[in-house]
Protein backbone atom coordinates (compact mmCIF):
# COMPACT_ATOMS: atom_id res chain seq x y z
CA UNK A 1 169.25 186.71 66.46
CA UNK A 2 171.35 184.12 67.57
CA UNK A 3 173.17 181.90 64.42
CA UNK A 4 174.98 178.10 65.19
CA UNK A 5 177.34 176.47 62.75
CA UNK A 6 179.60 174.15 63.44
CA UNK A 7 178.18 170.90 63.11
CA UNK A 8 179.09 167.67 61.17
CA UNK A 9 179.99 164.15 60.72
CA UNK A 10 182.25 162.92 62.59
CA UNK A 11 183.61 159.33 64.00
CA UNK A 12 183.25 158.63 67.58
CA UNK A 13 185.70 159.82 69.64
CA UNK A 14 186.06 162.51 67.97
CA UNK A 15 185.87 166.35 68.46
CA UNK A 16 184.01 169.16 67.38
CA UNK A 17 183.53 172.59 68.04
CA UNK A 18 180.27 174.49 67.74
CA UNK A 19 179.76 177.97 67.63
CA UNK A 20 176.82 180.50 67.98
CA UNK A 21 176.77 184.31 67.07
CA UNK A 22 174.71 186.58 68.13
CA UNK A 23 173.72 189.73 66.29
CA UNK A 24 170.90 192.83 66.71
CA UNK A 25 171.20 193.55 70.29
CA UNK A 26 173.54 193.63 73.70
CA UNK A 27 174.76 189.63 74.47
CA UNK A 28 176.56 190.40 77.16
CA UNK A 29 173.50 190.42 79.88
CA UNK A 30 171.99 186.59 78.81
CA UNK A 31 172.67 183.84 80.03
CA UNK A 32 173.64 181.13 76.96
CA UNK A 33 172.93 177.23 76.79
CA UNK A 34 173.25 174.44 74.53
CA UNK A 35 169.88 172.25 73.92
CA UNK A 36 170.24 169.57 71.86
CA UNK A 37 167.36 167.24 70.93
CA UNK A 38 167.84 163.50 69.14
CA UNK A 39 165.08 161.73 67.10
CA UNK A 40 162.38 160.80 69.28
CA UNK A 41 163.77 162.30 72.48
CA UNK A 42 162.91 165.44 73.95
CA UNK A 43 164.79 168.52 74.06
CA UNK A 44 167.62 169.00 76.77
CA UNK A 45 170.08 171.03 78.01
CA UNK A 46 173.98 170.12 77.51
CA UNK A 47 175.15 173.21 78.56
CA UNK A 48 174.81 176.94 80.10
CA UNK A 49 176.85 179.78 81.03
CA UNK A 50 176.30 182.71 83.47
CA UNK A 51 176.59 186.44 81.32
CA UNK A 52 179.98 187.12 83.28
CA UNK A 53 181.35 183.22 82.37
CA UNK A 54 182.08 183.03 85.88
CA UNK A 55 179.65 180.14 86.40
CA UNK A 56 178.88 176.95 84.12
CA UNK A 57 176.45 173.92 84.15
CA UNK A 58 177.49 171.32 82.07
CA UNK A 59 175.29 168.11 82.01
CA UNK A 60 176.29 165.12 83.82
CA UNK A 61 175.90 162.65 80.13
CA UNK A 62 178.54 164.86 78.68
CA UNK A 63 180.59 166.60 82.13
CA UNK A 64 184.31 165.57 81.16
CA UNK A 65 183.81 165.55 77.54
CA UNK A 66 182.27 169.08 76.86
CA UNK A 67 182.98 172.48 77.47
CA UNK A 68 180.97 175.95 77.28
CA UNK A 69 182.56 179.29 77.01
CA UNK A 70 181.81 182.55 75.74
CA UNK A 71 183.24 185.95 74.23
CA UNK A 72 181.21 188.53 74.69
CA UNK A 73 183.58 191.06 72.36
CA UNK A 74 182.65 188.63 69.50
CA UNK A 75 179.50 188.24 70.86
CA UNK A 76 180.02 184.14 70.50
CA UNK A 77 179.52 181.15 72.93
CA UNK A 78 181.22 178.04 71.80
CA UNK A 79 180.47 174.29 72.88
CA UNK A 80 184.07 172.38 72.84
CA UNK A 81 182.67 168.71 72.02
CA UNK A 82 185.57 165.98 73.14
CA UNK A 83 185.41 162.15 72.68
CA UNK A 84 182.24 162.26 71.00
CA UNK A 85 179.65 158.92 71.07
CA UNK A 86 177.54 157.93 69.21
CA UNK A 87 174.53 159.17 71.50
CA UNK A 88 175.50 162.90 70.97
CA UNK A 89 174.04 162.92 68.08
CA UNK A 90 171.63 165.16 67.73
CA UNK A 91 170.52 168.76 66.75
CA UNK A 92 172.17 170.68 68.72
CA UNK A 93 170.16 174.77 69.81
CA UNK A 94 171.89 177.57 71.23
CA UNK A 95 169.83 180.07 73.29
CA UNK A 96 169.89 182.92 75.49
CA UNK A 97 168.29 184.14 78.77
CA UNK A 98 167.78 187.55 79.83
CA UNK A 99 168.88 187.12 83.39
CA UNK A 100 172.42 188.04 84.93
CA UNK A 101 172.23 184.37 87.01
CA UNK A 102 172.99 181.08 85.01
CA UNK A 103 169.44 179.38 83.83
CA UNK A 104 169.27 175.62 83.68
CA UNK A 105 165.37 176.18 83.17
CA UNK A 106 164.84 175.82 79.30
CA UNK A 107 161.68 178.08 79.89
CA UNK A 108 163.68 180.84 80.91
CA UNK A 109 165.37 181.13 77.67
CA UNK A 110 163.89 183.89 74.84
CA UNK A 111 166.14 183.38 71.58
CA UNK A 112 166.96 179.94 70.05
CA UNK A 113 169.12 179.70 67.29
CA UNK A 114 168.37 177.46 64.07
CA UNK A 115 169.95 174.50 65.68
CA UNK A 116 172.54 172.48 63.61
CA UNK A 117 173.26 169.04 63.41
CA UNK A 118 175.56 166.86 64.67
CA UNK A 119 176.73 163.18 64.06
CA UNK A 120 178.47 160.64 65.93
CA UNK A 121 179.47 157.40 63.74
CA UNK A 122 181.08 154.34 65.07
């Protein structure tokens, strides 16, 4: 079960930091992303990290501004959100993979989190 928090309102430009726990199981073998999806857009990924952390994909709308990382002791990944704009707003999904390599393919990922929102005002 994978649980996101984090989210808000916040001005543009801004910074944010959203977090995902995961409980019930091992976390340390999945890969981990960040989806977010705005009104009337599909569903895409910001974000993934390999199980070790050695490798990362970060998304070329947001490369510069955000950031994934992940502990597996606290069984957390984060998404470090920089110099927010107004078109990150969105809900924003963590999710995991069962595969040791880093997954870019959203249907390659098992367990989504509840998603929680985020918003950009200018």
């Amino acid at each position: 079960q994978l649980q996101a928090c984090g989210g808000g309102l916040v001005q543009a430009g801004g910074s944010l930091r959203l977090s995902c726990a995961a409980s019930g199981g091992t976390f340390s073998r999945y890969a981990l992303g960040w989806f977010r999806q705005a009104p009337g857009k599909e569903r895409e990924l910001v974000a993934a990290i390999k199980w070790s952390g050695g490798s990362t994909y970060t998304a070329d709308s947001v490369k510069g501004r955000f950031t994934i990382s992940r502990d597996n002791a606290k069984n957390t990944v984060y998404l470090h959100m920089n110099s927010l704009k107004d078109e990150d707003t969105a809900v924003y999904y963590c999710a995991a993979a069962f595969t040791v390599l880093l997954s870019t393919d959203e249907r390659r990922y098992d367990y989504w989190g509840q998603g929680t929102q985020v918003t950009v005002s200018s």
